[in-house]
PDB file of N, CA and C in Angstrom:
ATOM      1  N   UNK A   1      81.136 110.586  56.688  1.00  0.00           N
ATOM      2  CA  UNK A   1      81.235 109.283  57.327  1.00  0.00           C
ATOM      3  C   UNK A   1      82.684 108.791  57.262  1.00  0.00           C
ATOM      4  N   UNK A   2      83.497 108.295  58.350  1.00  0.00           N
ATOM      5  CA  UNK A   2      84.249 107.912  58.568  1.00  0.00           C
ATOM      6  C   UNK A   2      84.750 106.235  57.855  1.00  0.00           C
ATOM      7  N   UNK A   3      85.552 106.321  56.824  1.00  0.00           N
ATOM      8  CA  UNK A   3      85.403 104.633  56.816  1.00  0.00           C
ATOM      9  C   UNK A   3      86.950 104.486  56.631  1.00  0.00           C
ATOM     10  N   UNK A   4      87.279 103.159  56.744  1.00  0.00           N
ATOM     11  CA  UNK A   4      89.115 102.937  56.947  1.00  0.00           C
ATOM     12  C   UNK A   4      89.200 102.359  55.459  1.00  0.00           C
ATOM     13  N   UNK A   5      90.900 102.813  56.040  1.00  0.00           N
ATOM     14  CA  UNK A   5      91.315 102.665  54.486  1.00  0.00           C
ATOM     15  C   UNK A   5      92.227 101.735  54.624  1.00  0.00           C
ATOM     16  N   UNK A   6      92.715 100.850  53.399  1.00  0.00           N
ATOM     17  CA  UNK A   6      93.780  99.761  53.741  1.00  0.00           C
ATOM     18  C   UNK A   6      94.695  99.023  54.367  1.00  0.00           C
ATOM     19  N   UNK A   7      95.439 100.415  54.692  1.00  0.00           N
ATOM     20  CA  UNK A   7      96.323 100.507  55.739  1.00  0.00           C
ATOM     21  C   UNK A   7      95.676 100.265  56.959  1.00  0.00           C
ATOM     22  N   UNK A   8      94.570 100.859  57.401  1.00  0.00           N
ATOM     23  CA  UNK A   8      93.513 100.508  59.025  1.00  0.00           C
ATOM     24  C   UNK A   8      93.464  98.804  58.824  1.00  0.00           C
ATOM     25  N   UNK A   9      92.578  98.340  57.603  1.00  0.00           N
ATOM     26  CA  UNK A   9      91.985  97.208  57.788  1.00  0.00           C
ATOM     27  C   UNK A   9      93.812  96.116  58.022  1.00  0.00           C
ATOM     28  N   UNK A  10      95.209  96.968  57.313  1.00  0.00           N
ATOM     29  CA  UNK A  10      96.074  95.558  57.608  1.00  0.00           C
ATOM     30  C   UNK A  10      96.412  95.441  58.768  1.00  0.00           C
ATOM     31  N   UNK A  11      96.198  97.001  59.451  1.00  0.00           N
ATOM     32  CA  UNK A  11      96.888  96.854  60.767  1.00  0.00           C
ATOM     33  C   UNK A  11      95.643  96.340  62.125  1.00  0.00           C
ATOM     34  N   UNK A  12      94.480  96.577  62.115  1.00  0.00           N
ATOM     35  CA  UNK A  12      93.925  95.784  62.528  1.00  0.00           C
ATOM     36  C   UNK A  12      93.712  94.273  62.103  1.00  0.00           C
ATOM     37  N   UNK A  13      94.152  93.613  61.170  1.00  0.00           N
ATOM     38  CA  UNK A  13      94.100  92.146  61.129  1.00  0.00           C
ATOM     39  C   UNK A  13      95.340  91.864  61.872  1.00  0.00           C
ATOM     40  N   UNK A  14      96.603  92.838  61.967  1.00  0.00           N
ATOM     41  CA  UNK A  14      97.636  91.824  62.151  1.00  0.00           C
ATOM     42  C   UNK A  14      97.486  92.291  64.228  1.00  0.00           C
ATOM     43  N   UNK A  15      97.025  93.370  64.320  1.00  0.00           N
ATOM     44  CA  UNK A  15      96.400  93.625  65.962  1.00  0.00           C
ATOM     45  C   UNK A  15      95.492  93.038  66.458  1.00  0.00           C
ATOM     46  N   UNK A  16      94.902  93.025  65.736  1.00  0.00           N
ATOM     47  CA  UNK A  16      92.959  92.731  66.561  1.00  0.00           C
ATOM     48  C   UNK A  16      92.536  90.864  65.721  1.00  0.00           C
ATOM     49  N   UNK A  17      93.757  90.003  66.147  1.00  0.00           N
ATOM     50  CA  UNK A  17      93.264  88.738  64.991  1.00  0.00           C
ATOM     51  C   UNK A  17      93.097  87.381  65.909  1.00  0.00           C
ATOM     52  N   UNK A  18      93.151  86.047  65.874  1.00  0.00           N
ATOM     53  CA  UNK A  18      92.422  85.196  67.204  1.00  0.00           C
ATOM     54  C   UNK A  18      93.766  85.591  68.081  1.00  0.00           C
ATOM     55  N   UNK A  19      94.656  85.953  68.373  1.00  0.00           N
ATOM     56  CA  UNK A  19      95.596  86.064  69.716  1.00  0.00           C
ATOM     57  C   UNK A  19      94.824  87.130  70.088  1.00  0.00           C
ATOM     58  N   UNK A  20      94.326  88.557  69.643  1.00  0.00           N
ATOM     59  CA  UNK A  20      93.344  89.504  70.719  1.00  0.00           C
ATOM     60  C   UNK A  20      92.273  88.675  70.571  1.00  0.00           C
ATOM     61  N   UNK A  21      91.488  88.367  70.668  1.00  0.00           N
ATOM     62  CA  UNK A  21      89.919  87.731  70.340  1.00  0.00           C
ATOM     63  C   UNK A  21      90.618  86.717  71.799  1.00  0.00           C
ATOM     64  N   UNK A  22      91.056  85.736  71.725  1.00  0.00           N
ATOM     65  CA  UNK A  22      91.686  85.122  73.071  1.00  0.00           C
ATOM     66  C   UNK A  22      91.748  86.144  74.226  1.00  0.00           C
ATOM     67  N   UNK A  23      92.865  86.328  73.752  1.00  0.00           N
ATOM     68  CA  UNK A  23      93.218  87.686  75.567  1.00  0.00           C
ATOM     69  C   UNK A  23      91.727  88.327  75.605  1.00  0.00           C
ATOM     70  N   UNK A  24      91.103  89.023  74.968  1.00  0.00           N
ATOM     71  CA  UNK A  24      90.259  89.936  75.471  1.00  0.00           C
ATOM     72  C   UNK A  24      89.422  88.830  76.586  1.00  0.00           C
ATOM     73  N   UNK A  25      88.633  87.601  75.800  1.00  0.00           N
ATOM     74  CA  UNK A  25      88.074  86.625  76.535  1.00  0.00           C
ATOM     75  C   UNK A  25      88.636  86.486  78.037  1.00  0.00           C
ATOM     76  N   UNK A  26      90.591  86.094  77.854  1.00  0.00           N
ATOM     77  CA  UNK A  26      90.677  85.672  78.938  1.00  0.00           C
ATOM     78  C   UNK A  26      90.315  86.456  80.145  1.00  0.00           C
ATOM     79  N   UNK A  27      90.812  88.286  79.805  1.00  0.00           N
ATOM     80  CA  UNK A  27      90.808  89.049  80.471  1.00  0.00           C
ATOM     81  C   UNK A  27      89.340  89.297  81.311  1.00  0.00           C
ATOM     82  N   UNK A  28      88.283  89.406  80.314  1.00  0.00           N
ATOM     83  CA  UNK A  28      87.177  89.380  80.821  1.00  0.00           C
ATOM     84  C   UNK A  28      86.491  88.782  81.593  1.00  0.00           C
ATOM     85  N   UNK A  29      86.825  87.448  81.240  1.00  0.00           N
ATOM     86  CA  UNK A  29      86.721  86.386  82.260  1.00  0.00           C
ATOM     87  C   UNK A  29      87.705  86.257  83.606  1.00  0.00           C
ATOM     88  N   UNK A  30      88.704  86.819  83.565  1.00  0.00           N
ATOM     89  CA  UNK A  30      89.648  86.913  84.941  1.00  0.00           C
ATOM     90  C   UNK A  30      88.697  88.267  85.413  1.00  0.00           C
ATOM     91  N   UNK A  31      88.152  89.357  84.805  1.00  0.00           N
ATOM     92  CA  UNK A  31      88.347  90.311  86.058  1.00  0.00           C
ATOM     93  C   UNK A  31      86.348  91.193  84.896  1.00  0.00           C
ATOM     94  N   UNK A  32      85.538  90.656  85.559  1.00  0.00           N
ATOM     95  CA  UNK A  32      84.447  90.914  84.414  1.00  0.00           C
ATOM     96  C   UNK A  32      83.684  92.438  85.087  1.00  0.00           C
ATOM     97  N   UNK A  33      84.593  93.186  85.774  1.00  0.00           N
ATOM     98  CA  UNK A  33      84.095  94.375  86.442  1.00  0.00           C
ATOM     99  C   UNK A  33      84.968  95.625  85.822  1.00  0.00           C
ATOM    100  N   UNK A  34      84.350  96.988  85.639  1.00  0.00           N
ATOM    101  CA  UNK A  34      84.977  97.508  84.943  1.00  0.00           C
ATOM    102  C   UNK A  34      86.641  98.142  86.108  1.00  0.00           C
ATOM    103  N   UNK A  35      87.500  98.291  85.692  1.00  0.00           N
ATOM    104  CA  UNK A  35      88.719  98.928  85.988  1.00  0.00           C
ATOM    105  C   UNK A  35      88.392 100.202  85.905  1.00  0.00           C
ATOM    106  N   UNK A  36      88.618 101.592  85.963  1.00  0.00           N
ATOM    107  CA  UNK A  36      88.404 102.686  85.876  1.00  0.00           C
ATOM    108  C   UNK A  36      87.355 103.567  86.386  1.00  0.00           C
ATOM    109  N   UNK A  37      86.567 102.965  86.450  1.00  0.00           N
ATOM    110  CA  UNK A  37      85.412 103.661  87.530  1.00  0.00           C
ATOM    111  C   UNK A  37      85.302 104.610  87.651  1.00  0.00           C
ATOM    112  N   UNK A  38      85.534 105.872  86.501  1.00  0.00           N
ATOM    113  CA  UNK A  38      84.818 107.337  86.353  1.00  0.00           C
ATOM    114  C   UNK A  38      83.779 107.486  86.869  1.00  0.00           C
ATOM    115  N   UNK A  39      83.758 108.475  87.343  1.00  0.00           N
ATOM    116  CA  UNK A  39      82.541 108.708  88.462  1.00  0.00           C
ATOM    117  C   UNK A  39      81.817 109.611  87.018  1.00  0.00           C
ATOM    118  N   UNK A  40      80.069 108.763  87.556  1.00  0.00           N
ATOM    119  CA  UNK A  40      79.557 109.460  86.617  1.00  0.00           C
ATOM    120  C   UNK A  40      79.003 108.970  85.524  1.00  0.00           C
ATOM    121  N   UNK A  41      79.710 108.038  84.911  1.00  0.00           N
ATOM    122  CA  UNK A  41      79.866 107.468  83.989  1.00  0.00           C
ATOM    123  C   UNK A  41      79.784 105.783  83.629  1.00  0.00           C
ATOM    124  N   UNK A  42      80.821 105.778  84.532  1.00  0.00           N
ATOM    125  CA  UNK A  42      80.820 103.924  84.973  1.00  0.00           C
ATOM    126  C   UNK A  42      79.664 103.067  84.844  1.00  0.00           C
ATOM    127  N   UNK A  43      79.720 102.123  83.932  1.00  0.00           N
ATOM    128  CA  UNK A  43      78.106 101.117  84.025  1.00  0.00           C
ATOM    129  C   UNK A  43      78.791  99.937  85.000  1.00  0.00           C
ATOM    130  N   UNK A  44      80.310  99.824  85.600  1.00  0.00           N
ATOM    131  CA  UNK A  44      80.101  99.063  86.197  1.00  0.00           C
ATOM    132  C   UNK A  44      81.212  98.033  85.922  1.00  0.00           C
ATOM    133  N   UNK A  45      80.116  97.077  84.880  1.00  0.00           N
ATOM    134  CA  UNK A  45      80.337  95.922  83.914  1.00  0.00           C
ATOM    135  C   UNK A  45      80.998  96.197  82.930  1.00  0.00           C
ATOM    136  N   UNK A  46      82.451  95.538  83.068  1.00  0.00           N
ATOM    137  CA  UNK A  46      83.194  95.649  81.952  1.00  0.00           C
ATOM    138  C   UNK A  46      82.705  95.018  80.586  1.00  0.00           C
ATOM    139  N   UNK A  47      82.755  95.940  79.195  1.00  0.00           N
ATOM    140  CA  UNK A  47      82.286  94.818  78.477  1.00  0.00           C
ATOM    141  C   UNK A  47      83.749  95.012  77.141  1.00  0.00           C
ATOM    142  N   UNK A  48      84.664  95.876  77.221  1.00  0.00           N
ATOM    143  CA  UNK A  48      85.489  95.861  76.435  1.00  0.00           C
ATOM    144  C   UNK A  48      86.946  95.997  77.115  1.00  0.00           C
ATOM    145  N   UNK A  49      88.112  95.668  76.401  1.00  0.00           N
ATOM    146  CA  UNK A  49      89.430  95.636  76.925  1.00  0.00           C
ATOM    147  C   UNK A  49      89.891  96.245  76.956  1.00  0.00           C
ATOM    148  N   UNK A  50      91.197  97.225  77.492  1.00  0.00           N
ATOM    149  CA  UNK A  50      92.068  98.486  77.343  1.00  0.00           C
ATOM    150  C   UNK A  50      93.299  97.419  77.219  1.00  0.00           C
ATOM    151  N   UNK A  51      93.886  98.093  76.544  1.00  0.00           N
ATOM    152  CA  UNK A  51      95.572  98.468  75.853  1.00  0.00           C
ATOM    153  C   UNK A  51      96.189  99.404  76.938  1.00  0.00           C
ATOM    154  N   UNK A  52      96.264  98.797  78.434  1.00  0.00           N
ATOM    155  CA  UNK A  52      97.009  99.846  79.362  1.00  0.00           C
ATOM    156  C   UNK A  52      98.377 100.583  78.133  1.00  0.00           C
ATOM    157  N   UNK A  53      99.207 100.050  77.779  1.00  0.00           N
ATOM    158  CA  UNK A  53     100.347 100.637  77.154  1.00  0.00           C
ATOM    159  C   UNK A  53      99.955 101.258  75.449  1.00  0.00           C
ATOM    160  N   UNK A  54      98.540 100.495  75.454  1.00  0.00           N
ATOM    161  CA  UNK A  54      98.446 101.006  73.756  1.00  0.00           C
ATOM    162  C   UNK A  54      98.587 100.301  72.722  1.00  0.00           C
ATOM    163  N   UNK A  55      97.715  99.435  71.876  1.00  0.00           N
ATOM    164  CA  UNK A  55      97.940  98.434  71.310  1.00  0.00           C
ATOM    165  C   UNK A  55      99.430  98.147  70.485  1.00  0.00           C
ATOM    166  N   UNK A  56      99.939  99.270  70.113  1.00  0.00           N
ATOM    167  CA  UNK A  56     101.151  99.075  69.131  1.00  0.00           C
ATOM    168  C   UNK A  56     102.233  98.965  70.017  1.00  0.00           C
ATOM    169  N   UNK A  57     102.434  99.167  71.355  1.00  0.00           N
ATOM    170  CA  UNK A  57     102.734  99.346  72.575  1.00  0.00           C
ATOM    171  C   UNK A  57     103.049  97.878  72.882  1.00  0.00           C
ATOM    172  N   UNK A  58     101.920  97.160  72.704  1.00  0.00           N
ATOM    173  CA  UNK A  58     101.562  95.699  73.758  1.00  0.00           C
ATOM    174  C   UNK A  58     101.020  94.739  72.360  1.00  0.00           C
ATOM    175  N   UNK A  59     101.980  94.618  71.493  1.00  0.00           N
ATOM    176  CA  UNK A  59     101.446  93.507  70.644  1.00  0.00           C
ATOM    177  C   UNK A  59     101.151  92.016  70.715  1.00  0.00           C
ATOM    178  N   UNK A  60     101.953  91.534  71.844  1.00  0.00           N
ATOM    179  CA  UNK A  60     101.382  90.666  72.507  1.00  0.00           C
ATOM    180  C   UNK A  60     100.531  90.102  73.514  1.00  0.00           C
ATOM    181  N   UNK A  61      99.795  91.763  73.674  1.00  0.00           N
ATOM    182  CA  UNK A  61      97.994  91.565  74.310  1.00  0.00           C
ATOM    183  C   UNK A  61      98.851  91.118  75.980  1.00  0.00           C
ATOM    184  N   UNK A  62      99.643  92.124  76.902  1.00  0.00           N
ATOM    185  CA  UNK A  62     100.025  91.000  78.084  1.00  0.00           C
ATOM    186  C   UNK A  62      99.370  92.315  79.061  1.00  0.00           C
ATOM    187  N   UNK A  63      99.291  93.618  78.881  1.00  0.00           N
ATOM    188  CA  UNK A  63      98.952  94.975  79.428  1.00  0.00           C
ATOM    189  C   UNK A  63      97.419  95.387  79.397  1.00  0.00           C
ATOM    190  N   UNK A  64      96.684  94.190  79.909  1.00  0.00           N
ATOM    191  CA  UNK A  64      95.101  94.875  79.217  1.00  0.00           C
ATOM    192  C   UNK A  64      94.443  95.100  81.264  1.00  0.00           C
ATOM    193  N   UNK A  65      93.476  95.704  80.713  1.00  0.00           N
ATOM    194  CA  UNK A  65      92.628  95.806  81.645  1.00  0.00           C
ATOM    195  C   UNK A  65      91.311  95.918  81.345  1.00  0.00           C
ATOM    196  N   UNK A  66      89.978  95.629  81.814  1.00  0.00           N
ATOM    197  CA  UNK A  66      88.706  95.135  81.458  1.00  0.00           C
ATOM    198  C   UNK A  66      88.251  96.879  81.740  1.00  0.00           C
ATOM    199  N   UNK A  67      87.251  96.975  80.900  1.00  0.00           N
ATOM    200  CA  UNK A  67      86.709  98.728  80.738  1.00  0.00           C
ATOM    201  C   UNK A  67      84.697  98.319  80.812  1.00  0.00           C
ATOM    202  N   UNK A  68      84.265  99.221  80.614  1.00  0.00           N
ATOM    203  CA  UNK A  68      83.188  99.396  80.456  1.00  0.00           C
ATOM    204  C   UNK A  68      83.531 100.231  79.164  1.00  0.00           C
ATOM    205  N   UNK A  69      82.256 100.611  78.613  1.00  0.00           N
ATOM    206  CA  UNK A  69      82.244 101.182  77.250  1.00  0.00           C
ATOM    207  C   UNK A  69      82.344 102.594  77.217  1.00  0.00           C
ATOM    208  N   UNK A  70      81.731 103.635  78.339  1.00  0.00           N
ATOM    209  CA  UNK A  70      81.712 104.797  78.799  1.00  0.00           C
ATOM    210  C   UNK A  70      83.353 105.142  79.050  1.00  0.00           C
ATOM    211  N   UNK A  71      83.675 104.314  79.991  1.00  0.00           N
ATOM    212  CA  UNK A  71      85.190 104.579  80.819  1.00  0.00           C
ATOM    213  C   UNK A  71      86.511 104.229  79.673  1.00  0.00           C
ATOM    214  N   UNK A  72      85.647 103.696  78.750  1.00  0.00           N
ATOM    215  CA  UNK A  72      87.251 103.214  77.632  1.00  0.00           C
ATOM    216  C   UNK A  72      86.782 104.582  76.492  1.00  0.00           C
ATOM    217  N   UNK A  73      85.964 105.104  76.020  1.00  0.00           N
ATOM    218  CA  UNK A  73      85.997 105.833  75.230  1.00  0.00           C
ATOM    219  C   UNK A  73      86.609 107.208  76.046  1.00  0.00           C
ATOM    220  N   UNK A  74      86.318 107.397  77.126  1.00  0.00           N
ATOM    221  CA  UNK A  74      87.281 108.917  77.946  1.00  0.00           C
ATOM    222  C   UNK A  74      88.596 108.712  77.810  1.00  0.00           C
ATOM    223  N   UNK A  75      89.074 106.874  78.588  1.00  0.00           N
ATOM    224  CA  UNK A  75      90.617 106.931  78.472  1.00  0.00           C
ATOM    225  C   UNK A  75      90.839 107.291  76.986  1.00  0.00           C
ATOM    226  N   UNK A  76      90.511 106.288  75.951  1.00  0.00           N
ATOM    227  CA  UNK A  76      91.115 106.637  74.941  1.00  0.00           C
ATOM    228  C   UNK A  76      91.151 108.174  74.295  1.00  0.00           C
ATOM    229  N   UNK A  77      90.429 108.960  74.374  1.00  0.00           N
ATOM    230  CA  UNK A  77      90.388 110.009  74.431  1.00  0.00           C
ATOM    231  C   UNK A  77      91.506 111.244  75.118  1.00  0.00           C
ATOM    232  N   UNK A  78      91.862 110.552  75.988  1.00  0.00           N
ATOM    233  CA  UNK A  78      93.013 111.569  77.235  1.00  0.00           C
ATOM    234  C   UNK A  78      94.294 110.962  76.737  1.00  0.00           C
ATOM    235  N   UNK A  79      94.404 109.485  76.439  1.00  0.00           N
ATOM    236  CA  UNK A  79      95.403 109.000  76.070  1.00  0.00           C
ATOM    237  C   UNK A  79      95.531 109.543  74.156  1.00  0.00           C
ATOM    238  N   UNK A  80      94.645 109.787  73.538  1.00  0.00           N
ATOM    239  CA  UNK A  80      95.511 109.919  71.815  1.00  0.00           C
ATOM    240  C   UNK A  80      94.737 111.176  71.751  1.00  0.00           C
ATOM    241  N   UNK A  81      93.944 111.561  72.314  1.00  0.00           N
ATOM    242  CA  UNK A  81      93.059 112.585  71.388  1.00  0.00           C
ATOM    243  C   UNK A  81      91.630 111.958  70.576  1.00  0.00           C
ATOM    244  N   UNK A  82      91.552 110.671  70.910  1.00  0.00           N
ATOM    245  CA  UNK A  82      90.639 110.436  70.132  1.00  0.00           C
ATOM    246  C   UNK A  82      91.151 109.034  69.424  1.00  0.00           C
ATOM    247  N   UNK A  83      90.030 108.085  68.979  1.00  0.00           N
ATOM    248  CA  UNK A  83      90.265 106.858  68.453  1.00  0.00           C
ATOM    249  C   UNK A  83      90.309 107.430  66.662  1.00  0.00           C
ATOM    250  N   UNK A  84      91.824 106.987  66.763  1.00  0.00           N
ATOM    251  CA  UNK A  84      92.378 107.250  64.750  1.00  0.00           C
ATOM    252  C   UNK A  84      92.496 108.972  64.578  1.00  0.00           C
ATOM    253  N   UNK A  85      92.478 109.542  65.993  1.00  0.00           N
ATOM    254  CA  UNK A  85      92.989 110.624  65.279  1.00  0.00           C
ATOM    255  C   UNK A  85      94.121 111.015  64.644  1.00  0.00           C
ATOM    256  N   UNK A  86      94.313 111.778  63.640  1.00  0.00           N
ATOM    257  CA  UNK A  86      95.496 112.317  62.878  1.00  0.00           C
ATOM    258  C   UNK A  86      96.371 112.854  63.835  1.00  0.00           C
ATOM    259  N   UNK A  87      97.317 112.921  63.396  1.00  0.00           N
ATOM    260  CA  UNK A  87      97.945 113.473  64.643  1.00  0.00           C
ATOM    261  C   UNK A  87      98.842 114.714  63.433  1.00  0.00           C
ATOM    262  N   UNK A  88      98.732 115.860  64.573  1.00  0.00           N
ATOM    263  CA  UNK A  88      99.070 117.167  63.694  1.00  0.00           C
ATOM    264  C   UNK A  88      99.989 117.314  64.587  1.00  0.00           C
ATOM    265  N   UNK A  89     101.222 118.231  63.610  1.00  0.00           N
ATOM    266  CA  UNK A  89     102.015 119.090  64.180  1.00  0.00           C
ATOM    267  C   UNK A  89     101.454 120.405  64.634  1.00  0.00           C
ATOM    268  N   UNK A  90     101.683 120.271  65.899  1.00  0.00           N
ATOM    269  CA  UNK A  90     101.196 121.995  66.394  1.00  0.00           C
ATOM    270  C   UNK A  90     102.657 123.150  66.253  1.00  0.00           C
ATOM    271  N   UNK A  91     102.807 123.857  65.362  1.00  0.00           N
ATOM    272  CA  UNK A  91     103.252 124.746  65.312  1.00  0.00           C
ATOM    273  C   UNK A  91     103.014 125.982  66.076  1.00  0.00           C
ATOM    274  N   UNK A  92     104.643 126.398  66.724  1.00  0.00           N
ATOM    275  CA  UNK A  92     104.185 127.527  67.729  1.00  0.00           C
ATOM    276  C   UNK A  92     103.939 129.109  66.531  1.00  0.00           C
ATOM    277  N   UNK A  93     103.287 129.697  66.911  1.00  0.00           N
ATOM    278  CA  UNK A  93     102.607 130.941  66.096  1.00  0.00           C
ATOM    279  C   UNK A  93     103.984 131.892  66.285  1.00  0.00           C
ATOM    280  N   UNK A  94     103.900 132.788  64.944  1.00  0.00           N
ATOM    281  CA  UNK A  94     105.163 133.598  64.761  1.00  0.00           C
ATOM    282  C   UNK A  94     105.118 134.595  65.564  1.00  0.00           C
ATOM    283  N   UNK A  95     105.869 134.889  66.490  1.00  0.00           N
ATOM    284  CA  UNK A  95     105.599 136.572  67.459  1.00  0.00           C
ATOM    285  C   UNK A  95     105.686 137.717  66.610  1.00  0.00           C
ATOM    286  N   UNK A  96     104.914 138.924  67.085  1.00  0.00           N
ATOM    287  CA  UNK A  96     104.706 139.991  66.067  1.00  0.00           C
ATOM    288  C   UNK A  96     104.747 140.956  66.805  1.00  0.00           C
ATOM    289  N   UNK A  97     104.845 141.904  66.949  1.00  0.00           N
ATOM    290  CA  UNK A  97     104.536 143.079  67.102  1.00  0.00           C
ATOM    291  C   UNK A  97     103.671 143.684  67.403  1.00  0.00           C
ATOM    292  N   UNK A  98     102.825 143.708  68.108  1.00  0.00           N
ATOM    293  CA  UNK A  98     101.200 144.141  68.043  1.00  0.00           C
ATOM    294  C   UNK A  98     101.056 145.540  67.807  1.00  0.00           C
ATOM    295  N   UNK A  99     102.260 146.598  67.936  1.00  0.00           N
ATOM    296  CA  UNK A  99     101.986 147.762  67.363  1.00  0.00           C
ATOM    297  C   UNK A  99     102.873 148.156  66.811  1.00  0.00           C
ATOM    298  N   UNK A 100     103.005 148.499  65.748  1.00  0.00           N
ATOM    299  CA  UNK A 100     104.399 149.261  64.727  1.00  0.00           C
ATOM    300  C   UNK A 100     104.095 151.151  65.146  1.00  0.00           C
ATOM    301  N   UNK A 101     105.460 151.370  65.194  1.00  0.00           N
ATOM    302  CA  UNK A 101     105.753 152.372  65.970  1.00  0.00           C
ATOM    303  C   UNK A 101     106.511 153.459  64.827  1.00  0.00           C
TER     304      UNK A 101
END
């Protein structure tokens, strides 16, 4: 089971605190249809906000767009890899030889 650790809970209070709780409202209320419209997928009805630039990106909440719940878990997905994933160094693999001669 996944649970956050200190560091998650400071940086979501000082991200996600009444200035997002506001914007998300306003946003929803300016535009209450989802943005993104994955075919397939789409319920439509926006019911959560996107971080067009990425919350650490847009700390003053001015880059959002209204999602549905289906269509914000794909973006976020294409955009990080995943919500809180680690982010690894991919190391390129050592070239070898495939036959010694």
């Amino acid at each position: 089971m996944w649970t956050k650790t200190a560091a998650d809970r400071q940086r979501d209070a000082q991200v996600y605190g009444a200035e997002w709780r506001k914007a998300r409202a306003a946003q929803l209320r300016r535009q209450p249809d989802c943005e993104l419209r994955y075919d397939g997928i789409c319920l439509s009805v926006a019911t959560e906000v996107d971080h067009i630039l990425g919350a650490a990106r847009d700390p003053r909440h001015r880059w959002l767009r209204s999602v549905c719940s289906p269509c914000h878990r794909r973006v976020t997905a294409r955009q990080g890899g995943g919500y809180r994933k680690t982010k690894t160094s991919q190391q390129e693999p050592q070239l070898r030889q495939a036959t010694l001669w």
